[in-house]
Protein backbone atom coordinates (compact mmCIF):
# COMPACT_ATOMS: atom_id res chain seq x y z
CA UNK A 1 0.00 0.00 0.00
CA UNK A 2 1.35 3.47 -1.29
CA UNK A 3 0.97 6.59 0.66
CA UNK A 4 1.72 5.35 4.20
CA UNK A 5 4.37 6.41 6.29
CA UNK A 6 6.16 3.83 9.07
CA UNK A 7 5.75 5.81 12.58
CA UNK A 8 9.40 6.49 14.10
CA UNK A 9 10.10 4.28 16.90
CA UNK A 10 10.23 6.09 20.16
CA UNK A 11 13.43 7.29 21.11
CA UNK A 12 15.11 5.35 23.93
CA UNK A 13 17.36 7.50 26.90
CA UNK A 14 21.04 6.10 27.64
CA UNK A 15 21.32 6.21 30.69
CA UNK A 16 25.36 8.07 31.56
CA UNK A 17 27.61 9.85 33.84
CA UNK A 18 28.75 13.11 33.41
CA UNK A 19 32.79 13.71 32.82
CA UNK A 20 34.66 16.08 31.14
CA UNK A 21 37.75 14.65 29.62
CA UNK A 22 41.48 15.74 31.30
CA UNK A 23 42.38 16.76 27.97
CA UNK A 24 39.27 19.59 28.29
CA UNK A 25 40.58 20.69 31.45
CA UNK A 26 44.00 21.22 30.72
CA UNK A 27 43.34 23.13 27.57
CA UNK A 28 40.95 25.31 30.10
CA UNK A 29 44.09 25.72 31.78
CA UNK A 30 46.31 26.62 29.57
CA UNK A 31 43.81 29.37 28.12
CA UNK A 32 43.32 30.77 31.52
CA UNK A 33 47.20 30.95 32.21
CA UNK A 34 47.91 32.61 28.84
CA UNK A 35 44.90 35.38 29.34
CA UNK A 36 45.78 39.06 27.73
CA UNK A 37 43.84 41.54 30.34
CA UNK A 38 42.47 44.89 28.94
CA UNK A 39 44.73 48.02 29.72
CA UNK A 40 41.30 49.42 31.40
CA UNK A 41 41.10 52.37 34.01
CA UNK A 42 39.32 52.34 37.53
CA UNK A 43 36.12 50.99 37.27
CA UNK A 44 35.10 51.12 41.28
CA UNK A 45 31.16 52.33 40.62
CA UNK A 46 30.50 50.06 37.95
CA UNK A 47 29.79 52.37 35.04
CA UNK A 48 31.64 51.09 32.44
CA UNK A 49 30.07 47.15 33.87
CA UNK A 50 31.93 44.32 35.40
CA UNK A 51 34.67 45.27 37.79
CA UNK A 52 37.77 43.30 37.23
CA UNK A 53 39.51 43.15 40.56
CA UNK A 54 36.68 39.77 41.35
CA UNK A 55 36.65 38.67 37.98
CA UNK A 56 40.68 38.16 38.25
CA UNK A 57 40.25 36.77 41.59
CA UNK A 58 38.00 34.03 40.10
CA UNK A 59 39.59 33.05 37.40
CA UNK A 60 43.31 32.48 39.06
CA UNK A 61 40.82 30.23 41.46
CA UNK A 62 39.60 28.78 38.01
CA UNK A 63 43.13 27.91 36.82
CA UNK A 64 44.57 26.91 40.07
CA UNK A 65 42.00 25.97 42.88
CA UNK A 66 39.04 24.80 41.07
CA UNK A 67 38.14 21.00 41.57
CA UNK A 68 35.78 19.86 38.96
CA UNK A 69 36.10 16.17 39.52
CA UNK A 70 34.87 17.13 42.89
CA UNK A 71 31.76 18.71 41.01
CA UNK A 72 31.41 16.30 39.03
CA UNK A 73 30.85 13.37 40.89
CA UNK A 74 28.31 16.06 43.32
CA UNK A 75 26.37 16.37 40.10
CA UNK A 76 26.35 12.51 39.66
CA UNK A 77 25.31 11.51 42.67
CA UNK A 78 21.78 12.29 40.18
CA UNK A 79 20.91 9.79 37.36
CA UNK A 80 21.90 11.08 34.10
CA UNK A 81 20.34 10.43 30.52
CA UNK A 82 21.01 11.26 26.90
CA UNK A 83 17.91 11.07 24.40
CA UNK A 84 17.51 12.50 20.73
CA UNK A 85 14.40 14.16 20.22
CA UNK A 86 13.35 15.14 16.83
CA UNK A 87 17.31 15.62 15.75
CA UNK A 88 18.09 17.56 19.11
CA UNK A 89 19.81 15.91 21.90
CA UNK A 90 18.80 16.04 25.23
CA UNK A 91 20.17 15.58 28.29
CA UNK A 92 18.38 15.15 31.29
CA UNK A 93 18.79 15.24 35.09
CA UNK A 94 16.64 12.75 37.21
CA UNK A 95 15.44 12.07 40.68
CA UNK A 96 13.44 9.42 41.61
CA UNK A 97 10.57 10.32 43.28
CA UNK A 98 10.01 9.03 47.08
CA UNK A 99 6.24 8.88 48.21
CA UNK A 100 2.75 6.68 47.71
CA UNK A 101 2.22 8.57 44.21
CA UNK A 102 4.76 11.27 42.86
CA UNK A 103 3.63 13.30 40.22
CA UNK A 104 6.10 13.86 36.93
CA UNK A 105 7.74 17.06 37.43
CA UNK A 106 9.86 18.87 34.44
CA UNK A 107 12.12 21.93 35.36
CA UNK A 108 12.93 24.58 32.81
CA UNK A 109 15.96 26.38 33.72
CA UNK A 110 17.00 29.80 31.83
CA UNK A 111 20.68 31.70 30.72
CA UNK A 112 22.56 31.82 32.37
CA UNK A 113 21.53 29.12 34.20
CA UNK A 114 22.38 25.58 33.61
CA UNK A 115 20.66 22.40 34.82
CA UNK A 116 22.69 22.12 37.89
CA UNK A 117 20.99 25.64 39.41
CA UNK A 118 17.87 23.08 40.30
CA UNK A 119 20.04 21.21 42.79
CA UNK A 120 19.40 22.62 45.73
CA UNK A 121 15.47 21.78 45.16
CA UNK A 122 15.64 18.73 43.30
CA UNK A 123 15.71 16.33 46.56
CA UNK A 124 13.18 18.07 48.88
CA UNK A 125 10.55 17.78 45.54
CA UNK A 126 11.57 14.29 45.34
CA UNK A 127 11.85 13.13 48.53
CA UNK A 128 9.95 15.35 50.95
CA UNK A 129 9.76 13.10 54.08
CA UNK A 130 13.49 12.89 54.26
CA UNK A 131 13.50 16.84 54.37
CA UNK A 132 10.95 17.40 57.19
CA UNK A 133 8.15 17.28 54.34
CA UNK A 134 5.05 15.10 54.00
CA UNK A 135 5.75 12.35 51.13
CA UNK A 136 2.20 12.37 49.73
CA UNK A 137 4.09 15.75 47.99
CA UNK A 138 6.62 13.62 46.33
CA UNK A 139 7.65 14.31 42.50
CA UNK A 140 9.97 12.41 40.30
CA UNK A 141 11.66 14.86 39.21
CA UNK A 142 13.12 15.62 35.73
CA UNK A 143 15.63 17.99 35.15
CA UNK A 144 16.66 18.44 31.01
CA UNK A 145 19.45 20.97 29.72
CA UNK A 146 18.04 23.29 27.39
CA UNK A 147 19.01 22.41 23.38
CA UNK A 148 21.82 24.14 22.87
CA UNK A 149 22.99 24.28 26.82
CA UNK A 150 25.45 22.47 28.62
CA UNK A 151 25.10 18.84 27.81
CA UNK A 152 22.34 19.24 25.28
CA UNK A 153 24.61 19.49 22.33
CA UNK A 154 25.63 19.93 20.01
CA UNK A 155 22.55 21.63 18.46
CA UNK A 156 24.34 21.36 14.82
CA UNK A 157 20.44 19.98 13.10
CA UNK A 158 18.27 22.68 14.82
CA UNK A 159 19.56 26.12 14.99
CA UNK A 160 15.99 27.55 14.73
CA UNK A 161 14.90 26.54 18.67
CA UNK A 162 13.60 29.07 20.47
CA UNK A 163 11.38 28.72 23.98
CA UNK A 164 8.09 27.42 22.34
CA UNK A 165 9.52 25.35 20.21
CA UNK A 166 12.00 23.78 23.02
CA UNK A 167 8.41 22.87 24.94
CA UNK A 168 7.36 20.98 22.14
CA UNK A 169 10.44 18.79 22.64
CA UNK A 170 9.77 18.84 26.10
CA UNK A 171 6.15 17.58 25.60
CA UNK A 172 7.90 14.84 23.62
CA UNK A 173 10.61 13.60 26.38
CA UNK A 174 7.52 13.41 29.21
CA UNK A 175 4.84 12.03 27.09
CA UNK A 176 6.41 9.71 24.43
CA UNK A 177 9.55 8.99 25.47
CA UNK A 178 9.15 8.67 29.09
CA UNK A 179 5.31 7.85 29.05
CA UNK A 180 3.50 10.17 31.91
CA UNK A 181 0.08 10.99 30.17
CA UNK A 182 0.28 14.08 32.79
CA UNK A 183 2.66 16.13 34.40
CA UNK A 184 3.77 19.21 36.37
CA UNK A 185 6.22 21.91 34.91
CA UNK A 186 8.01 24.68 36.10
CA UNK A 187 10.31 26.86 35.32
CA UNK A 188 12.15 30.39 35.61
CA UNK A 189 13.78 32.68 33.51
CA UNK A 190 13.59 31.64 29.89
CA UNK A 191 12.56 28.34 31.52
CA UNK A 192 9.14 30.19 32.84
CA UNK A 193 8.71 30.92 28.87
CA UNK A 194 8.77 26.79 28.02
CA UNK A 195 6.98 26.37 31.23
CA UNK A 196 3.92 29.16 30.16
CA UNK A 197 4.16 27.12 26.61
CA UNK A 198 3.44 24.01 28.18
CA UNK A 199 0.66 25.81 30.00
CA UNK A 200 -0.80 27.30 27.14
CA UNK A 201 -0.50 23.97 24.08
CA UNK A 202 -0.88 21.52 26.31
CA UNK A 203 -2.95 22.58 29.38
CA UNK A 204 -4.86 19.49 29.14
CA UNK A 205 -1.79 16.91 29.69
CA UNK A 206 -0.68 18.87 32.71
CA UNK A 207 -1.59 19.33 36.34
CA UNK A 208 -0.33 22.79 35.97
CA UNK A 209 2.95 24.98 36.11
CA UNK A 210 5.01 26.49 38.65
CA UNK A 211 6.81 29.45 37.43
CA UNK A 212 9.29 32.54 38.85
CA UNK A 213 7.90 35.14 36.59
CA UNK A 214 5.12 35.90 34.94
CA UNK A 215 5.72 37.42 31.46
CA UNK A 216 3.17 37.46 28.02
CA UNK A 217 4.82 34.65 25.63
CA UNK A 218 4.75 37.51 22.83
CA UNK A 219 7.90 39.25 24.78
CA UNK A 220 9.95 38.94 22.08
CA UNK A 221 7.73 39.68 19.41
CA UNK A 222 8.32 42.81 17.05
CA UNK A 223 10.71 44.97 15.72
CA UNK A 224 12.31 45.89 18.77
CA UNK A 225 11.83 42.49 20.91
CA UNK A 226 15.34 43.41 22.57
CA UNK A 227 13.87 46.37 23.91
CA UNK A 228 11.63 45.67 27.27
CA UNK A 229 10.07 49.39 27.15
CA UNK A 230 9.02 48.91 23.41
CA UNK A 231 11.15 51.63 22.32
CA UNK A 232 8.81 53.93 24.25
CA UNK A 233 10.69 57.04 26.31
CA UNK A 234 10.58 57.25 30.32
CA UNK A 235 7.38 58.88 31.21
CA UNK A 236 7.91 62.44 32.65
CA UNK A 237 6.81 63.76 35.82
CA UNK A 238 7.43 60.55 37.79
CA UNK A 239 9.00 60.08 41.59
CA UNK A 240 11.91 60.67 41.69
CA UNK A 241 12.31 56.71 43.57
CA UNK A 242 9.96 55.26 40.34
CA UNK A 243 12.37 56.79 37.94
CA UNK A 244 15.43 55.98 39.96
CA UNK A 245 14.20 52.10 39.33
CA UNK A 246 13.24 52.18 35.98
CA UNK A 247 16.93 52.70 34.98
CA UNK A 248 18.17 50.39 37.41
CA UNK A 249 15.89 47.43 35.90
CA UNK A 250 17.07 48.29 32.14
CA UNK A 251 20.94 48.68 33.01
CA UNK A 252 20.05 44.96 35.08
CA UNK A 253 18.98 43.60 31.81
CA UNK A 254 18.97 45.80 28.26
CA UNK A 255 22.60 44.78 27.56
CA UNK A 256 22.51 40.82 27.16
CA UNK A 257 18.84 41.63 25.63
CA UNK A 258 20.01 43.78 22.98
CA UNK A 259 23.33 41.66 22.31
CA UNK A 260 21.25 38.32 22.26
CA UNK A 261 18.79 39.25 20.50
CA UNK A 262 20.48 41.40 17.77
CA UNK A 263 23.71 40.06 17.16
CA UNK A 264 24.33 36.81 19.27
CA UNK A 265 27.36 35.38 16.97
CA UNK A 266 29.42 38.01 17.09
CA UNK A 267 29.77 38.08 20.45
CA UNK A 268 29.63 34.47 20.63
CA UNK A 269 33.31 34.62 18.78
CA UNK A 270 34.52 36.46 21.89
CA UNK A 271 33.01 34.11 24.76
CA UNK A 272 33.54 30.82 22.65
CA UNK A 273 37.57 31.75 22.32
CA UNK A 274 38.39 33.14 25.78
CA UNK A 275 36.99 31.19 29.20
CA UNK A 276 37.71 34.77 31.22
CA UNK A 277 35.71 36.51 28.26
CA UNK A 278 32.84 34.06 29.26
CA UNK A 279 32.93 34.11 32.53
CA UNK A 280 33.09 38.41 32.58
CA UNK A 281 29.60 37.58 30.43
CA UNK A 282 28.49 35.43 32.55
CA UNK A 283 29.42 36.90 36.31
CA UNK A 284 28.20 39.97 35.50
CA UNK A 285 24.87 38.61 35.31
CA UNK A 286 24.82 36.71 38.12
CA UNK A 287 25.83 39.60 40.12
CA UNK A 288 23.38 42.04 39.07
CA UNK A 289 20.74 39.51 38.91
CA UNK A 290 21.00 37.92 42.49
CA UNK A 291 20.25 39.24 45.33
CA UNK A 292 23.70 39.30 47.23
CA UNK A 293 23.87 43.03 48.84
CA UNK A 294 27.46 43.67 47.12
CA UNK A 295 28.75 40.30 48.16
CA UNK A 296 27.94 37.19 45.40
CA UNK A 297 29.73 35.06 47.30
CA UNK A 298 26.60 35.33 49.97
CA UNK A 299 24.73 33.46 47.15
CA UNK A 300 27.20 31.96 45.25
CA UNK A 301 30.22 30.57 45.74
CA UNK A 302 33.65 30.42 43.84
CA UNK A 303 33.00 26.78 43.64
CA UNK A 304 29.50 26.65 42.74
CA UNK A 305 30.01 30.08 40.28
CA UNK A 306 32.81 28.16 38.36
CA UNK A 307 30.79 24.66 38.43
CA UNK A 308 28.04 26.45 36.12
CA UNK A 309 30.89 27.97 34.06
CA UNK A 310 32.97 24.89 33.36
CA UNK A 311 29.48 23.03 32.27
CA UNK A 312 28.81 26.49 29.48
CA UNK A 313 33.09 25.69 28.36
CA UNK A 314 33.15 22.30 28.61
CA UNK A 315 30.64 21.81 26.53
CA UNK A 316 31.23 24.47 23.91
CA UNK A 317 27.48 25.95 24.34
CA UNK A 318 28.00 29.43 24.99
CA UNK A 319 27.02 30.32 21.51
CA UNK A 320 24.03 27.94 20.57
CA UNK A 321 22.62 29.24 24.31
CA UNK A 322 22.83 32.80 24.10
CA UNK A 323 21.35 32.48 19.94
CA UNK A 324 18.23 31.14 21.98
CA UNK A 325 17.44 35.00 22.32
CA UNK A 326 17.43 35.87 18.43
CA UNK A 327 15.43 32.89 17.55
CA UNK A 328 12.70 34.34 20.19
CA UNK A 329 12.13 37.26 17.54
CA UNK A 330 13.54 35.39 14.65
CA UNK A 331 10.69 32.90 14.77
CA UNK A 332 7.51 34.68 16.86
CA UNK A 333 5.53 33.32 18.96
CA UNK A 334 2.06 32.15 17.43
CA UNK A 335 -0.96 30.99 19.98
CA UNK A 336 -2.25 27.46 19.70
CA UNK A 337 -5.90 28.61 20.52
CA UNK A 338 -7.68 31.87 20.93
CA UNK A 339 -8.99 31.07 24.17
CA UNK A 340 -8.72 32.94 28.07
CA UNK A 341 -6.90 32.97 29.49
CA UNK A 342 -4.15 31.94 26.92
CA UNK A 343 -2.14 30.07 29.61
CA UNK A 344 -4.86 27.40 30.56
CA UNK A 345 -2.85 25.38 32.92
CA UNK A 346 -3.28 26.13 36.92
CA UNK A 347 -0.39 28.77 37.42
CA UNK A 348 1.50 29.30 40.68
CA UNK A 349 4.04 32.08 40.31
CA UNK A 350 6.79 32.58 42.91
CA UNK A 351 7.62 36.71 42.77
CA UNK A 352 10.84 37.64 45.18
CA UNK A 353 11.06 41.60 46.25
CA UNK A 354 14.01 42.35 44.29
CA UNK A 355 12.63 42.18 41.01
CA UNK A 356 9.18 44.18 42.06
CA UNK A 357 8.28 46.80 39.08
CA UNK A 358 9.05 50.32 39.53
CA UNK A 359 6.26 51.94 42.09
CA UNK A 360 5.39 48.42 43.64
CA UNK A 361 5.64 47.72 46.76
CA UNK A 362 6.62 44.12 48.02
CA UNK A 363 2.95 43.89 49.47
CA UNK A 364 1.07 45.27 46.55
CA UNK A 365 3.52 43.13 44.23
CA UNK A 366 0.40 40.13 44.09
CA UNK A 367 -2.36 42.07 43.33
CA UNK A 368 -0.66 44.52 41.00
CA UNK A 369 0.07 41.71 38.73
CA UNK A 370 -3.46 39.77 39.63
CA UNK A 371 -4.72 43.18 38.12
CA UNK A 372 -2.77 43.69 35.18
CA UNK A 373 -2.61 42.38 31.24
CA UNK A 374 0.23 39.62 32.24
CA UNK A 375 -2.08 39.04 34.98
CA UNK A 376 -4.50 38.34 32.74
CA UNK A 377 -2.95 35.89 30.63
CA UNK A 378 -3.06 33.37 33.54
CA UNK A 379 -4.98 30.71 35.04
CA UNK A 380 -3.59 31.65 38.27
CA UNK A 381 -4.34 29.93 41.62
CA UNK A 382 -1.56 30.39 43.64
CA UNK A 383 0.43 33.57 43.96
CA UNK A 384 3.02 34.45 46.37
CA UNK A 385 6.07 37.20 46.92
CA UNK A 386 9.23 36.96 49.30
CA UNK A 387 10.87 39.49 50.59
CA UNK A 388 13.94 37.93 50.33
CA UNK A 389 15.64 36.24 47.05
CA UNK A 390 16.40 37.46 43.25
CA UNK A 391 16.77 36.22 39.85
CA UNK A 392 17.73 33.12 40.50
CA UNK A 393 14.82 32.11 43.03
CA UNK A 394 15.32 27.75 43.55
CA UNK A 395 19.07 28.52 44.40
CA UNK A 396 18.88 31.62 45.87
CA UNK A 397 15.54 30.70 48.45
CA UNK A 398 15.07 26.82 47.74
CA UNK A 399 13.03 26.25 50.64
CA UNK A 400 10.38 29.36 49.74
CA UNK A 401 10.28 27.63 46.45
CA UNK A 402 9.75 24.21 47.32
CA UNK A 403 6.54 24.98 49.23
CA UNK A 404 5.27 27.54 46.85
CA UNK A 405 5.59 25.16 44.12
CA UNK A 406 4.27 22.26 46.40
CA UNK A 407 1.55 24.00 47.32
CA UNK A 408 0.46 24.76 43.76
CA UNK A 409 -0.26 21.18 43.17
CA UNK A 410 -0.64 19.72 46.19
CA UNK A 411 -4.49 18.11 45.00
CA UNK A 412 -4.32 18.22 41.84
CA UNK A 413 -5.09 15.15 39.75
């Protein structure tokens, strides 16, 4: 019979352990050792962006002090799987989840995050009675790279994937290849993005989401989808406070926006070549994103900063993750039904103080998004803000974000 098609067989994970070859690590080395430092003046306030005196610091730590076997076998104390999807491999994270019934979970991380930034919540979700928690709120809990990020690569047969198009791959891995007819998501960052997807396509297959922000999915659509205001001036005539923190959100994010989104690759030469011309890139975000009072060693430490950063090197990804960004406004958004609200799926959203929009206070910070258009676009049922915690909410306040995210599907079945 003509005409027919033979369905592709179901892709089977490998299970495998995570190791970066010596020969890696001593080429890391070498390229650290033989680093040319810009003839730059003082830079104490900031202006001109990262200050080099830390970044210096960490990378003679990088080349001299840094243990990544002893991160690596941290990171493997998790099972560890490699699946193509589609063309695009995928690696994924997993903990087994402890309890009479644990729901699938999938957690979306974001850039410049990597995987390993779920770690401090992936064993209380799994295993809740062993962390003072009741196990009927047990998830087994799946934890991919993005395409394109750390182990997920290389992304040679897909350059096109963007966030909605990385949660139809994700739909795939929890439904076909690992066979949960319904499951929980959650995500932050560019991971809330796959996470709101998921919401929106495929509210039906879910429980619901868990997410640390609450953006519109058509973000990055338009001319100007590196912009966050639009293009649109600062309004005159406001406090003197509200204007103060409108420029102190867009110098926290307008730079990797605009560079992402408008000319990724060129940069990408830069960071791909030099490991202390990624990790400037890098730090500089994690700094101005986290909540650390001057200090990111309070959040983060050399060890743990320098983990994420040998998993971007290591793996070559720097490029292939920060394109993610173009490919946002390359390839637009387009809504799977015209229904409200658009994101179907029971929403929790975890909000933390330091990210509260200019003129919002901490205690208005729920019902001024309840009341406003991204308010609208959820099915929300469970919103909460913390005083304490920024960008990078599971590392930075695990335990908040365990029992927010517990309690947004705690009953739901």
């Amino acid at each position: 019979m003509t005409g027919l098609r033979t369905p592709s067989p179901t892709p089977t994970p490998t299970r495998t352990r995570i190791h970066v070859p010596d020969a890696t690590l001593e080429d890391l080395r070498q390229r650290l050792a033989l680093t040319r430092w810009p003839q730059v003046s003082e830079n104490s306030d900031g202006r001109y962006g990262l200050r080099g005196a830390y970044l210096r610091e960490l990378a003679e730590y990088w080349r001299d002090a840094f243990d990544w076997r002893a991160a690596e076998a941290a990171i493997n104390v998790f099972e560890h799987y490699h699946v193509q999807i589609d063309g695009v491999p995928v690696h994924y994270m997993r903990r087994p989840g402890v309890g009479p019934a644990p729901k699938p979970l999938i957690l979306s991380h974001g850039w410049p995050w990597t995987f390993w930034h779920w770690a401090k919540v992936a064993e209380p979700l799994a295993d809740p009675g062993a962390h003072g928690g009741d196990p009927a709120d047990a998830f087994d809990v799946i934890v991919p790279s993005l395409p394109g990020f750390g182990f997920s690569t290389p992304l040679a047969e897909r350059p096109d994937l963007n966030f909605w198009k990385i949660a139809d791959l994700w739909h795939a891995l929890m439904t076909d290849v690992l066979g949960h007819p319904r499951y929980a998501a959650a995500g932050c960052d560019v991971g809330a993005l796959v996470t709101g997807q998921l919401g929106h396509k495929y509210a039906d297959e879910l429980y619901g989401i868990h997410i640390g922000s609450g953006q519109k999915l058509d973000m990055f659509t338009g001319d100007r989808g590196w912009d966050l205001s639009g293009g649109h001036p600062i309004p005159e005539g406001l406090p003197a406070d509200v204007h103060a923190r409108v420029l102190e959100l867009d110098r926290r994010f307008a730079v990797h926006l605009a560079a992402h989104v408008l000319a990724p690759d060129t940069l990408a030469f830069g960071l791909a070549d030099s490991p202390v011309g990624m990790l400037a890139w890098l730090l500089e975000r994690w700094i101005n994103w986290s909540d650390n009072h001057g200090d990111i060693e309070t959040v983060f430490t050399k060890d743990e900063l320098l983990t994420h950063a040998t998993i971007y090197w290591a793996t070559d990804s720097i490029a292939t993750s920060i394109r993610t960004y173009a490919n946002n406004n390359r390839y637009p958004w387009t809504p799977s039904h015209d229904r409200n609200p658009v994101i179907e799926a029971p929403t929790g959203i975890t909000f933390v103080a330091y990210e509260n929009p200019p003129g919002v206070a901490t205690d208005q910070r729920v019902r001024h998004f309840a009341d406003s258009e991204r308010g609208g676009w959820y099915n929300h049922v469970n919103l909460t803000v913390h005083e304490h915690g920024g960008h990078f909410i599971p590392w930075e306040i695990p335990g908040e974000w365990v029992e927010d995210l517990r309690r947004t599907f705690r009953g739901r079945s």
